[in-house]
C-alpha atoms as a PDB file:
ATOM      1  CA  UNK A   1     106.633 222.947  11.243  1.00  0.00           C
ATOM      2  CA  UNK A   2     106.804 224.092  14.714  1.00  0.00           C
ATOM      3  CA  UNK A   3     105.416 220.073  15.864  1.00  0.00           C
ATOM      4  CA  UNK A   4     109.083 219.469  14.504  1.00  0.00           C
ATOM      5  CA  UNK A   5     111.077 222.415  15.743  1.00  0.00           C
ATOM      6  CA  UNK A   6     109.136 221.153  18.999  1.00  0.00           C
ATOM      7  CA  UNK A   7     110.405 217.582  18.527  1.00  0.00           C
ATOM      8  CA  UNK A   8     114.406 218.717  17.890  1.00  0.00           C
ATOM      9  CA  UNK A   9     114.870 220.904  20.172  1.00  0.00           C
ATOM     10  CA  UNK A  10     113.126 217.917  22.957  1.00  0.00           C
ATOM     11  CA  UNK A  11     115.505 215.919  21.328  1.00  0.00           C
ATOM     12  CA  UNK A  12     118.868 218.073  21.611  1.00  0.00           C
ATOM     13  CA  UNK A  13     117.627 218.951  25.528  1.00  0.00           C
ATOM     14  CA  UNK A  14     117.616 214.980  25.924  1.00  0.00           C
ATOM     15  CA  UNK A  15     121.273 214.603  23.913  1.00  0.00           C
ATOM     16  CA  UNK A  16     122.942 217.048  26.299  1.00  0.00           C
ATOM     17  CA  UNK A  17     121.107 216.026  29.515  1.00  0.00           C
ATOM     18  CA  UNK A  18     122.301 212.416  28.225  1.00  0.00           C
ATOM     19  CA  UNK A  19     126.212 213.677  27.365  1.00  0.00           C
ATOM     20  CA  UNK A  20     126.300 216.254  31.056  1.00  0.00           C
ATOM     21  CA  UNK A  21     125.098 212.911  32.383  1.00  0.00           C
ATOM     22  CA  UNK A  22     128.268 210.094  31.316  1.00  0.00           C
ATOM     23  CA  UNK A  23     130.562 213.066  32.021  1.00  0.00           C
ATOM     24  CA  UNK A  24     129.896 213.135  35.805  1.00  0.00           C
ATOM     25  CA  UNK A  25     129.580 209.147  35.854  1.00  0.00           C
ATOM     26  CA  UNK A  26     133.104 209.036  34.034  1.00  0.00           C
ATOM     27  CA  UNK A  27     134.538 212.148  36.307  1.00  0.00           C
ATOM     28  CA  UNK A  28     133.184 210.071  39.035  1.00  0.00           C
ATOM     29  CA  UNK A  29     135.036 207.091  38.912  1.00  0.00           C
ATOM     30  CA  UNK A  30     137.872 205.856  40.964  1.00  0.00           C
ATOM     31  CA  UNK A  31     141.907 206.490  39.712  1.00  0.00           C
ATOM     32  CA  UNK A  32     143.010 203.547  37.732  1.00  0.00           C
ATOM     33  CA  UNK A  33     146.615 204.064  36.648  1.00  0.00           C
ATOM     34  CA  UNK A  34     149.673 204.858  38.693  1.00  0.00           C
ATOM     35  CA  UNK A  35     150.152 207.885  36.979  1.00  0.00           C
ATOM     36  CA  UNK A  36     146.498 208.978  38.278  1.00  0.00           C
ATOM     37  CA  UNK A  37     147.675 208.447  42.131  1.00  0.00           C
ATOM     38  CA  UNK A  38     151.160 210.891  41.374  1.00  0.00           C
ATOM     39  CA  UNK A  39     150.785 214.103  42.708  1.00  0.00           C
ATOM     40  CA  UNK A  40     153.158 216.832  40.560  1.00  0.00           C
ATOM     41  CA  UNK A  41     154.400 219.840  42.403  1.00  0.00           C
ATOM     42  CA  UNK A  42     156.030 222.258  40.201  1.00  0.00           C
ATOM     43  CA  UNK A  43     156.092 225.918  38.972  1.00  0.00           C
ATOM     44  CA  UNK A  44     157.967 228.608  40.162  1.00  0.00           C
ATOM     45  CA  UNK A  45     160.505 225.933  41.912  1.00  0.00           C
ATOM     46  CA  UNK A  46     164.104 224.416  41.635  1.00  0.00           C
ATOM     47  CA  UNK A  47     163.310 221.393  41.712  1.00  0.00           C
ATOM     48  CA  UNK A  48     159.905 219.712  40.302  1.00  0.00           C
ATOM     49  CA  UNK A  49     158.746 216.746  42.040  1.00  0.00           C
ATOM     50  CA  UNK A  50     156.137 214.365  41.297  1.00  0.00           C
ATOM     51  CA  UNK A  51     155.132 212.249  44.909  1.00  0.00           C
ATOM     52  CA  UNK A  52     153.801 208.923  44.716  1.00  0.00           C
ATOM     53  CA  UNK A  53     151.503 207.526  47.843  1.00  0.00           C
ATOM     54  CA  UNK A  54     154.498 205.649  49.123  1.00  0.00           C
ATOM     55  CA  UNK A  55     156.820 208.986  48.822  1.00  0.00           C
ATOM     56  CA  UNK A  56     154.131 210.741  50.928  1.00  0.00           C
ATOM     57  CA  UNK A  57     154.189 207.822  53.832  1.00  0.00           C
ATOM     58  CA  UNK A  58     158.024 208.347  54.087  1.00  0.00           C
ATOM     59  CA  UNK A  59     157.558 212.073  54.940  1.00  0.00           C
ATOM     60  CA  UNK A  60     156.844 214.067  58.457  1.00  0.00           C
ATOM     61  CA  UNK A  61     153.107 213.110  59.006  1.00  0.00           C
ATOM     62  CA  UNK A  62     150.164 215.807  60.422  1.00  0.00           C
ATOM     63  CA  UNK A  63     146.925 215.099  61.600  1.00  0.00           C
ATOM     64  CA  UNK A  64     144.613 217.344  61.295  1.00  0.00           C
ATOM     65  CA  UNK A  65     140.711 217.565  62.838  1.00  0.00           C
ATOM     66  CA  UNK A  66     138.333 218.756  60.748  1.00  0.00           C
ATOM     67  CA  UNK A  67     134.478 218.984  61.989  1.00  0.00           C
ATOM     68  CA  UNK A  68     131.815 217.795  59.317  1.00  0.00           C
ATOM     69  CA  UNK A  69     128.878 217.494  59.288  1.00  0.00           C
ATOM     70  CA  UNK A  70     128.468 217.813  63.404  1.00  0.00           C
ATOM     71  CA  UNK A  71     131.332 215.105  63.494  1.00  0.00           C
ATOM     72  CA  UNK A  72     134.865 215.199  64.152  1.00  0.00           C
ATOM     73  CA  UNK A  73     137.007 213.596  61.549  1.00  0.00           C
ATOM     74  CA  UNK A  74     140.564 213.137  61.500  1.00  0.00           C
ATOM     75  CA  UNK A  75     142.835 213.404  58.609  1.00  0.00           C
ATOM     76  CA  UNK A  76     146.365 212.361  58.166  1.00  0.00           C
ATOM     77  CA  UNK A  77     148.628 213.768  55.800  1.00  0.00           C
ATOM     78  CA  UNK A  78     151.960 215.830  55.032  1.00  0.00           C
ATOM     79  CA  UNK A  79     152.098 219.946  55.209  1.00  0.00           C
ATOM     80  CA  UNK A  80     151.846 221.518  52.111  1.00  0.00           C
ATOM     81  CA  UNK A  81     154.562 223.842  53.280  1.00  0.00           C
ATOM     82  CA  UNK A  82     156.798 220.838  53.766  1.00  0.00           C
ATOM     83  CA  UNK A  83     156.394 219.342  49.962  1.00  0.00           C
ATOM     84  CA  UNK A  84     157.180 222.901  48.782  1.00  0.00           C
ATOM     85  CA  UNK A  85     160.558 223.130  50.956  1.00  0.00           C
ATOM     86  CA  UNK A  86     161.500 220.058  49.213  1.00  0.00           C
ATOM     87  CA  UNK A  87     160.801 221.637  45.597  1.00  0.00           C
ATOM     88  CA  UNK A  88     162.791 224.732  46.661  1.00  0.00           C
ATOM     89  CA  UNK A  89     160.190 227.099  46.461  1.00  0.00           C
ATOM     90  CA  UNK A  90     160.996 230.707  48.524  1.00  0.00           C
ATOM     91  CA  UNK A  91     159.219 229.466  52.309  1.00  0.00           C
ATOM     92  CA  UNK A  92     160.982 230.249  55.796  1.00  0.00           C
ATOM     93  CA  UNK A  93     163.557 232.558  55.507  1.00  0.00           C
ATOM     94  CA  UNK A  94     163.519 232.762  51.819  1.00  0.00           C
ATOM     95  CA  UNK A  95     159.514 234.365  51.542  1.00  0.00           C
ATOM     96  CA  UNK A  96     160.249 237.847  51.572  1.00  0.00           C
ATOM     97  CA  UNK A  97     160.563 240.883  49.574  1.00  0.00           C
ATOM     98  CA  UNK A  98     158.810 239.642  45.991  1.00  0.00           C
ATOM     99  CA  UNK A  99     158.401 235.963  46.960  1.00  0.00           C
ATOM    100  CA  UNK A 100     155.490 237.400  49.311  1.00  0.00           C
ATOM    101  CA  UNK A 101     153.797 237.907  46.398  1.00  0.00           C
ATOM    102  CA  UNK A 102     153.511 234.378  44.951  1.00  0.00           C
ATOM    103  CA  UNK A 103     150.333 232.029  45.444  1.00  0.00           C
ATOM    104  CA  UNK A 104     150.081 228.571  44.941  1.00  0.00           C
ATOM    105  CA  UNK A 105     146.982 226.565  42.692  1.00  0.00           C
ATOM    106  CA  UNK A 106     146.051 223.583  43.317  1.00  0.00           C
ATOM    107  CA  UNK A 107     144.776 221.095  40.604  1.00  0.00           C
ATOM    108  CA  UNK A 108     142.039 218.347  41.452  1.00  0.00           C
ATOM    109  CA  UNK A 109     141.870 215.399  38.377  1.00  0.00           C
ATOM    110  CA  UNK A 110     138.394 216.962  37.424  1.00  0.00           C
ATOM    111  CA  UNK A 111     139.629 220.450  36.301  1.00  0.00           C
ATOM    112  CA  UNK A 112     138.928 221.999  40.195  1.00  0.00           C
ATOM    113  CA  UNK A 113     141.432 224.269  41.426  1.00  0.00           C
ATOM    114  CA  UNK A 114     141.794 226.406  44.249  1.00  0.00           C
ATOM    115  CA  UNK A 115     144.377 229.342  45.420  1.00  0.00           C
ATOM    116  CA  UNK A 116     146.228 229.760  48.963  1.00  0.00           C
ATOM    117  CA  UNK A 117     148.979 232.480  48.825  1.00  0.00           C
ATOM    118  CA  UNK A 118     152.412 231.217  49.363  1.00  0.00           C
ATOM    119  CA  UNK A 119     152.871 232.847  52.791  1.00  0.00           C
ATOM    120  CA  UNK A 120     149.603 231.008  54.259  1.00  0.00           C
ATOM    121  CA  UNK A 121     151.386 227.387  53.359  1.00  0.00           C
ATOM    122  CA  UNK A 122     154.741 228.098  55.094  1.00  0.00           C
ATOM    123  CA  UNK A 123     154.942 226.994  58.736  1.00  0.00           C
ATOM    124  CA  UNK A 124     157.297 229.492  59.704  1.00  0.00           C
ATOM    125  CA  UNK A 125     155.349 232.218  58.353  1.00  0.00           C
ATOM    126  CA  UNK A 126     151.767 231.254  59.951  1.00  0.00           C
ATOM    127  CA  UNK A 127     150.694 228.527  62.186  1.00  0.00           C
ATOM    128  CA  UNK A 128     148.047 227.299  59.566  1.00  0.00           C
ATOM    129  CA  UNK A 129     148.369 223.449  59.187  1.00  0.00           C
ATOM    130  CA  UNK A 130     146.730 222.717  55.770  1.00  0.00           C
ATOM    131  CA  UNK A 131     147.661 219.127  54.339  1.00  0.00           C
ATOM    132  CA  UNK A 132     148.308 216.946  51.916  1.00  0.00           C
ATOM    133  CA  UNK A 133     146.051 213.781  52.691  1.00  0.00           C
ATOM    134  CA  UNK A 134     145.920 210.457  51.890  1.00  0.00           C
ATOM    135  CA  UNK A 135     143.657 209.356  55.237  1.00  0.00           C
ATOM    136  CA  UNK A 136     141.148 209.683  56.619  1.00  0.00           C
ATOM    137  CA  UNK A 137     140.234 208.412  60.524  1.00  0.00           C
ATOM    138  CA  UNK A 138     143.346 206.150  59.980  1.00  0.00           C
ATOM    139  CA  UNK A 139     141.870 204.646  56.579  1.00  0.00           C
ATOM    140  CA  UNK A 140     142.869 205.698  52.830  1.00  0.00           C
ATOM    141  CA  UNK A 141     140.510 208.231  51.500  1.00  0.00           C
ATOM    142  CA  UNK A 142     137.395 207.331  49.808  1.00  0.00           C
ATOM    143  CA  UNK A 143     137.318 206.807  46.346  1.00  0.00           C
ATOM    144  CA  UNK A 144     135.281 209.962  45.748  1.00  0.00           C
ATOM    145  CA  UNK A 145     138.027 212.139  48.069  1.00  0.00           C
ATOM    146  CA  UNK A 146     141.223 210.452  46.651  1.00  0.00           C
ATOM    147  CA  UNK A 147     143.886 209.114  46.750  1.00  0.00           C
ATOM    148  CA  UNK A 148     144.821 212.648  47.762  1.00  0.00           C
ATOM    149  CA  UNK A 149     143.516 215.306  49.141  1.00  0.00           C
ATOM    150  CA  UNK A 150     144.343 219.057  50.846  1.00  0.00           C
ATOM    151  CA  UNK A 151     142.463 219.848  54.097  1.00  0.00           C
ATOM    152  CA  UNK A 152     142.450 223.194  54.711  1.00  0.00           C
ATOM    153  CA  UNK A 153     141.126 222.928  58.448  1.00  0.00           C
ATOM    154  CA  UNK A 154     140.595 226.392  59.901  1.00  0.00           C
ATOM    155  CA  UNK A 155     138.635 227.289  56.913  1.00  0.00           C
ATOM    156  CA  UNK A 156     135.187 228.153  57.620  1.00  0.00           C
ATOM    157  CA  UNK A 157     133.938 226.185  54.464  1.00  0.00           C
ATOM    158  CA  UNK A 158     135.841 223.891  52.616  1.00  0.00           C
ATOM    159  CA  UNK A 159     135.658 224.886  49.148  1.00  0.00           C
ATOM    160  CA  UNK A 160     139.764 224.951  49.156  1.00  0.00           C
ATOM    161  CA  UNK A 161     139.581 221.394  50.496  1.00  0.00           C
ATOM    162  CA  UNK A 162     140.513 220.113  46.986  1.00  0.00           C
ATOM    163  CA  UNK A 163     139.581 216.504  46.380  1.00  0.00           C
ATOM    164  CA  UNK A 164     140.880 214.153  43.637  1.00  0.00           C
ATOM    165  CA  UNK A 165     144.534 216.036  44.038  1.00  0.00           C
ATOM    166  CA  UNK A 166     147.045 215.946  41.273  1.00  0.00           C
ATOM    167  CA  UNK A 167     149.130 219.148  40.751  1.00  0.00           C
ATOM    168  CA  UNK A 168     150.048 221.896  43.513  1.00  0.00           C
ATOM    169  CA  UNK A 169     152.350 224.661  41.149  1.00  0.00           C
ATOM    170  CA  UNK A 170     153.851 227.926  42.665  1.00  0.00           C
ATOM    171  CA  UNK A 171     153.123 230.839  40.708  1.00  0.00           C
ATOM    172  CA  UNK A 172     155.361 234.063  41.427  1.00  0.00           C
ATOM    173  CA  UNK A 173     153.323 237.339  40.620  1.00  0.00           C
ATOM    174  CA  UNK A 174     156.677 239.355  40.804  1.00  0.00           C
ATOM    175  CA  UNK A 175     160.026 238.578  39.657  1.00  0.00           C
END
């Protein structure tokens, strides 16, 4: 009896090595549809907005250097505080009082997210320069990094560097 207990639980251990196996080959692969490449911002905004690559193009453009790896790599992109000003969220003049306490997740295709607070996004509030990107030294991203990405350069690590970028949403903590 314990030969077969042996042999099923082998066998389970194989089945969910096998299954944890196709789910990061199929989280792994490249955007297909359109739909996959449209980046949603919404949340605590007037106006939702959902950004294809060719919406992003038309917008003020930021570089940004980031080093990795020992090398310097450039990305290009638009400010994360300037796609929020177009959704009307509360940035310039506007984040004050209770708006200061509103953050802002961002959603990778994959089920990642990551936090910045609201204030740390708005140009007039700090001089960070994180990005939306969509290239990288002067190419698209990789398939692995896109079609979008943020860049969150001054970071000492880049865990918030999102890959795979779908969904930025505004969350207000106090109304």
């Amino acid at each position: 009896m314990t030969h077969l207990f042996r042999l099923a639980a082998a066998a389970a251990i194989i089945c969910v090595a096998w299954s944890s196996e196709r789910a990061v080959i199929a989280r792994a692969q490249p955007p297909t549809a359109a739909s996959d490449q449209a980046l949603v911002v919404a949340g605590d905004v007037t106006q939702a907005l959902t950004l294809g690559p060719s919406d992003l193009k038309m917008m003020p453009r930021t570089t940004v250097t980031v080093n990795e790896e020992g090398r310097q790599i450039n990305y290009e992109g638009v400010l994360v505080g300037e796609l929020l000003k177009r959704a009307g969220a509360p940035v310039g003049r506007d984040l004050s009082g209770k708006a200061v306490a509103s953050y802002v997740r961002a959603s990778a295709k994959d089920g990642y997210q990551v936090v910045f607070a609201l204030a740390e996004l708005d140009p007039g509030f700090t001089s960070n320069d994180i990005i939306v990107a969509d290239a990288i030294d002067g190419k698209p991203l990789f398939d692995y990094q896109g079609p979008l990405r943020i860049v969150a350069p001054h970071d000492k690590r880049g865990a918030r560097s999102i890959r795979m970028l779908q969904r930025i949403e505004v969350v207000r903590l106090v109304k």
